[in-house]
Protein backbone atom coordinates (compact mmCIF):
# COMPACT_ATOMS: atom_id res chain seq x y z
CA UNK A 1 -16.54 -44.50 -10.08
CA UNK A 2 -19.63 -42.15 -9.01
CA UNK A 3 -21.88 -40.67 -10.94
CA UNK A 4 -20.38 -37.59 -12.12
CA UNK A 5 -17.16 -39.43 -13.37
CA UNK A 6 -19.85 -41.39 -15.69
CA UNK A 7 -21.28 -38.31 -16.76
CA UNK A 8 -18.10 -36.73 -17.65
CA UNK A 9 -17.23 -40.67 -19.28
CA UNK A 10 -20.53 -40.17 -21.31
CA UNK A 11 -19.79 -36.88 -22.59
CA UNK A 12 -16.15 -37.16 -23.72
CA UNK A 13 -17.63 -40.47 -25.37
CA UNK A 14 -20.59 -38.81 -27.12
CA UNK A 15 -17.98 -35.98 -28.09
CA UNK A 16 -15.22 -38.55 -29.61
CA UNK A 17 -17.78 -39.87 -31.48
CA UNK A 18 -19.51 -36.81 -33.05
CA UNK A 19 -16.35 -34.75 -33.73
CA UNK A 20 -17.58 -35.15 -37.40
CA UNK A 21 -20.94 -33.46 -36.60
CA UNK A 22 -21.89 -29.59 -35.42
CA UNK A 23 -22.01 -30.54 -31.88
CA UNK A 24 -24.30 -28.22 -29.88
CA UNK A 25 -24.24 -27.83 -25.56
CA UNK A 26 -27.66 -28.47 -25.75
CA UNK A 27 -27.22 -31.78 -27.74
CA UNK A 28 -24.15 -32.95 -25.42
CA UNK A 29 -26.79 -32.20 -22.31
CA UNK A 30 -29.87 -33.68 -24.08
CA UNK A 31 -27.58 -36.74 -24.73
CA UNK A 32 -26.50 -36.76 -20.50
CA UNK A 33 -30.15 -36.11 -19.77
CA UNK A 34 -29.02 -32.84 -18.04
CA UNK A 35 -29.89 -29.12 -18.62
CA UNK A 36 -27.50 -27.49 -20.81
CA UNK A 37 -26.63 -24.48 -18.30
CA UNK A 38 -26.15 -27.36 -15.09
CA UNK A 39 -23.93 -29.17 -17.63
CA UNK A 40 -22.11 -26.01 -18.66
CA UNK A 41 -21.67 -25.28 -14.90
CA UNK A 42 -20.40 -28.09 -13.79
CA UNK A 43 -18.33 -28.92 -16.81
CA UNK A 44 -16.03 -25.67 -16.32
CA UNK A 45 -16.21 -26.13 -12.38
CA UNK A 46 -14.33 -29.65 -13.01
CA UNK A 47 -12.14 -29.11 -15.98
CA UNK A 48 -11.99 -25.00 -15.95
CA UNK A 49 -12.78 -24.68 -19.56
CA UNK A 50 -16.37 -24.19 -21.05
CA UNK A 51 -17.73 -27.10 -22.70
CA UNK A 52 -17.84 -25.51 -25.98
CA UNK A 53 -14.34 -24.35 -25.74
CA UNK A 54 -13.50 -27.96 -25.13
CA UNK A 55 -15.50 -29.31 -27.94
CA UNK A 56 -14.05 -26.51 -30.65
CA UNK A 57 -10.53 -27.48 -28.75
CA UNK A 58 -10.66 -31.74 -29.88
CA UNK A 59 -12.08 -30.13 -33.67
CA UNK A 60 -9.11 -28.96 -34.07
CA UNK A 61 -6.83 -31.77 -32.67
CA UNK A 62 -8.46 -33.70 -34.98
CA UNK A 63 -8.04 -31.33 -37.85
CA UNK A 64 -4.26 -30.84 -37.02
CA UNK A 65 -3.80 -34.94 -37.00
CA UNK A 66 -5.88 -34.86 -40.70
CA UNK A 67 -3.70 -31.83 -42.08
CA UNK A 68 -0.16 -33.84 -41.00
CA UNK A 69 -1.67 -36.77 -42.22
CA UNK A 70 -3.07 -36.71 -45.43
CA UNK A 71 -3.23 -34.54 -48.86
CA UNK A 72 -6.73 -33.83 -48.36
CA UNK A 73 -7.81 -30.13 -48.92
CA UNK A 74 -8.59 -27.80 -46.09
CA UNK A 75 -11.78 -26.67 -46.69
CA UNK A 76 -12.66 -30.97 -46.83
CA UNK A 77 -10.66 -31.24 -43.43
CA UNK A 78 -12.86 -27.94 -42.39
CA UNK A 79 -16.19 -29.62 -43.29
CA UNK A 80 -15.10 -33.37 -41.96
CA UNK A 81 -13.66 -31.24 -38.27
CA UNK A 82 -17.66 -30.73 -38.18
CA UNK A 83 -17.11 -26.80 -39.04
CA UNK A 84 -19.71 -25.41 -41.56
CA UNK A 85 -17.41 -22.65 -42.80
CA UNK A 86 -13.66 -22.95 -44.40
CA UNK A 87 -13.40 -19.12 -42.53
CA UNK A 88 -14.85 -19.97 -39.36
CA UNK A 89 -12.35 -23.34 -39.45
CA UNK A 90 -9.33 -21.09 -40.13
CA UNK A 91 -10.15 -17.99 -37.71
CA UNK A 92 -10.62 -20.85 -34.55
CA UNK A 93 -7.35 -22.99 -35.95
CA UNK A 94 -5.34 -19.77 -36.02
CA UNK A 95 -6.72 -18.98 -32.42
CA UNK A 96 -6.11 -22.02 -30.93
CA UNK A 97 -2.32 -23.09 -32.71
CA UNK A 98 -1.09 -19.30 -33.70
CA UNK A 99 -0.76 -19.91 -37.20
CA UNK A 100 -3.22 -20.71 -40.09
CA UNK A 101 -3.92 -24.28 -41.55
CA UNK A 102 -2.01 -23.95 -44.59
CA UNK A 103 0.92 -22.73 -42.18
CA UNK A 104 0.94 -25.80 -40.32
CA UNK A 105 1.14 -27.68 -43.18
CA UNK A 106 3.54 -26.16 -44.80
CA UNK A 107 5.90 -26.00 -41.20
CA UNK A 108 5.05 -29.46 -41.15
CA UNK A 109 6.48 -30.47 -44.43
CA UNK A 110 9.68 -28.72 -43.80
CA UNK A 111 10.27 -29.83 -40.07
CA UNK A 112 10.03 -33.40 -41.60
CA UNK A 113 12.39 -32.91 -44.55
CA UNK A 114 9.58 -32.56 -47.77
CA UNK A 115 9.34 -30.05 -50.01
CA UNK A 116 5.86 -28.97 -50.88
């Protein structure tokens, strides 16, 4: 394994376990002891996605497993996604999925049979 790969290792690590938290560039680089414009760089180069864009990406995996998951309200899956804003959540969620929290929940319920 060189280098790099334990870079990368380091920072989907750190990521995994910060989803919770507003997760900055600069605290993912300050956490890899690199700059955060050489991580940036690099990061895209290898994966072809900025890092932030990969960071906001897993948020919202993680919000999509907590939404088909539990009963828990979306502004509380919002804040525990790590987003400060219910609007902010909803705006990226419909960006990245094409439909709107409550949507997916709803087209959730009724692909499995429940009635909400």
């Amino acid at each position: 394994m060189s280098k790099e790969d334990d870079v990368f290792n380091s920072v989907f690590t750190y990521i995994e376990d910060n989803l919770t938290e507003k997760l900055t560039v600069e605290e993912i680089a300050k956490h890899v002891y690199l700059s955060p414009t050489y991580l940036q760089s690099v990061f895209k180069e290898h994966f072809g996605i900025p890092l932030a864009e990969y960071v906001r990406s897993q948020k919202l995996k993680r919000a999509m497993d907590l939404l088909y998951n539990t009963e828990r309200r979306i502004s509380d899956i919002a804040y525990d996604s790590g987003f400060e804003h219910e609007s902010s959540f909803i705006r990226s969620f419909k960006r990245e999925f094409g439909m709107t929290p409550g949507e997916a929940r709803r087209k959730k319920c009724h692909d499995s049979g429940k009635v909400s």
